[in-house]
C-alpha atoms as a PDB file:
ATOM      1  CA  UNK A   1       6.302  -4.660 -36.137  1.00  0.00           C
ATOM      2  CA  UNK A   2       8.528  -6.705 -33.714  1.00  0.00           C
ATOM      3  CA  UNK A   3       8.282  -7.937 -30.121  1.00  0.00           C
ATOM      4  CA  UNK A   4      11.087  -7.655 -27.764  1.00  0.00           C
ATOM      5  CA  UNK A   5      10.867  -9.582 -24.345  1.00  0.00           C
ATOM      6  CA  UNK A   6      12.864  -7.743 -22.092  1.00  0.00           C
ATOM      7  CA  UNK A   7      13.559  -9.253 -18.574  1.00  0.00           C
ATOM      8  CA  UNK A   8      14.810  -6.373 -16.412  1.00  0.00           C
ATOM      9  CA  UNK A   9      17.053  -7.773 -13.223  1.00  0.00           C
ATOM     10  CA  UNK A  10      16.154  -4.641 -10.617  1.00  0.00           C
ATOM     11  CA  UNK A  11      12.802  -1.890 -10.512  1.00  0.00           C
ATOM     12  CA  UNK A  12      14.961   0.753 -11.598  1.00  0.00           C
ATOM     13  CA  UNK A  13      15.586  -1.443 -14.566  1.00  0.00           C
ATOM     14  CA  UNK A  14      12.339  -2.041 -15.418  1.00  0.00           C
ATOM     15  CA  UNK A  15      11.632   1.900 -14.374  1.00  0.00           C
ATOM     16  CA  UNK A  16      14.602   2.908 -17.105  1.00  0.00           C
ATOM     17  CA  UNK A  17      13.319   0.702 -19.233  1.00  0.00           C
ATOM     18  CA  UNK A  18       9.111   1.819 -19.532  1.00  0.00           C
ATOM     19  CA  UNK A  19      10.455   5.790 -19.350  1.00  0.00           C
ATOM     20  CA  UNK A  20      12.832   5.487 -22.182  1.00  0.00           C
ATOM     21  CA  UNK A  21       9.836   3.466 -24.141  1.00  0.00           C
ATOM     22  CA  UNK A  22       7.521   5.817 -22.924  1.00  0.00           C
ATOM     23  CA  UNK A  23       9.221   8.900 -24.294  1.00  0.00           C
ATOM     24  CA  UNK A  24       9.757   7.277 -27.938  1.00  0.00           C
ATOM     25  CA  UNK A  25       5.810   6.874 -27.565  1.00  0.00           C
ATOM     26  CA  UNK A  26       6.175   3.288 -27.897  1.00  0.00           C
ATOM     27  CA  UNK A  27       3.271   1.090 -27.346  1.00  0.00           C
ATOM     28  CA  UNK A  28       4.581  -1.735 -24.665  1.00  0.00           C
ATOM     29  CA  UNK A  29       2.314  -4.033 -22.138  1.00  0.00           C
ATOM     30  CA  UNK A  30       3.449  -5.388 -19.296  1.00  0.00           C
ATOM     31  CA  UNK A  31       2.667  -8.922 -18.054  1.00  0.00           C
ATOM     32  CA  UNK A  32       2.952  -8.576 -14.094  1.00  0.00           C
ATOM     33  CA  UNK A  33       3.101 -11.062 -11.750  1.00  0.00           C
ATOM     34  CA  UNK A  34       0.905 -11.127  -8.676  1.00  0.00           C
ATOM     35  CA  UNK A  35       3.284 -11.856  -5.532  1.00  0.00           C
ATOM     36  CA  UNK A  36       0.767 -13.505  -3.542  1.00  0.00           C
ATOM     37  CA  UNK A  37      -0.619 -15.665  -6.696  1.00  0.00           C
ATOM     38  CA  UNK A  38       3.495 -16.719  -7.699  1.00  0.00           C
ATOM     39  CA  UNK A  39       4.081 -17.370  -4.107  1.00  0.00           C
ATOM     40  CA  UNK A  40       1.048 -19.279  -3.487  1.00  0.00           C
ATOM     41  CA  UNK A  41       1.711 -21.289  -6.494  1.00  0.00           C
ATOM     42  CA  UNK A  42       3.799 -24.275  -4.674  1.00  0.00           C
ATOM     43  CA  UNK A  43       2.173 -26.076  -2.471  1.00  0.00           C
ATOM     44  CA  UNK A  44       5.224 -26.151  -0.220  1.00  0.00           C
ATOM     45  CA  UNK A  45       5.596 -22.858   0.079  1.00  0.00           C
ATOM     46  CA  UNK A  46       1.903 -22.085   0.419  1.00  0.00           C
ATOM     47  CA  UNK A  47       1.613 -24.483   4.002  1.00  0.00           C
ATOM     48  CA  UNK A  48       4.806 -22.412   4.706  1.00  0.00           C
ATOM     49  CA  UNK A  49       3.428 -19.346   4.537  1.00  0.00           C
ATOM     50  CA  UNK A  50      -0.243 -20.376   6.290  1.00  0.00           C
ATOM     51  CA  UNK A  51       2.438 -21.465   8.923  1.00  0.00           C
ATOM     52  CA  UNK A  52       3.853 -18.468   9.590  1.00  0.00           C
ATOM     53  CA  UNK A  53       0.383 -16.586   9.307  1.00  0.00           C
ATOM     54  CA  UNK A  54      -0.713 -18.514  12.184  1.00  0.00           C
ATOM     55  CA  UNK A  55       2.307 -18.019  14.287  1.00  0.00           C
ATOM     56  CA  UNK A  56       1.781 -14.541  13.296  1.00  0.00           C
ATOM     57  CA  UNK A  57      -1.390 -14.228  14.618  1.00  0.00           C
ATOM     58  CA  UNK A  58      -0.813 -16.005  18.099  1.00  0.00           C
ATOM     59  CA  UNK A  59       1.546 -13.165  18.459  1.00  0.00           C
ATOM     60  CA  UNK A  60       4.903 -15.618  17.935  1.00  0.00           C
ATOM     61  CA  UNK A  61       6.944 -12.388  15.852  1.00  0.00           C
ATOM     62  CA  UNK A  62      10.528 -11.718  16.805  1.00  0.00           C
ATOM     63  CA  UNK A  63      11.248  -7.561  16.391  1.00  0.00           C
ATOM     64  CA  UNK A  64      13.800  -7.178  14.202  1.00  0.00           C
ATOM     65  CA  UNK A  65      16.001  -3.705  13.936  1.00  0.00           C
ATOM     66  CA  UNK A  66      17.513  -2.481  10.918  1.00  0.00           C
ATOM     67  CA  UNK A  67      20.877  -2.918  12.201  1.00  0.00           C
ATOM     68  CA  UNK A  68      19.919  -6.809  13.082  1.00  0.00           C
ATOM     69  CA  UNK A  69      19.529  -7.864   9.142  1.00  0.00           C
ATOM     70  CA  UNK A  70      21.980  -5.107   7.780  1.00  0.00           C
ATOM     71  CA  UNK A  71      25.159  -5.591   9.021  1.00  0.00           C
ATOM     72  CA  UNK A  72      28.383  -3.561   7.118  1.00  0.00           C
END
């Protein structure tokens, strides 16, 4: 028996990639990440995010449309 680490770039990737081993009946396990635990993981990037929870919650959001963020 071998192991092969595959790291997948997209979902649909990854999605390809556990149907195909799925169908060969191929026994695979995946080792997922937890957002919140790899975000919180620097320290930086933690107070940034406790930042912008409290702004959050005082109500200091900006509304953004679709067409704001995705521009042709």
């Amino acid at each position: 028996m071998a192991t092969i680490t595959i790291h997948t770039a997209t979902s649909d990737q990854e999605t390809a990639i556990r149907v195909f081993l799925d169908a060969l009946h191929v026994e695979y396990k995946s080792d997922e990440t937890d957002d919140t635990e790899y975000l919180l993981s620097s320290l930086a990037n933690a107070d940034y995010l406790k930042k912008s929870i409290e702004q959050s919650r005082r109500g200091e959001v900006r509304k953004l449309n679709l067409d704001d963020i995705c521009k042709p």
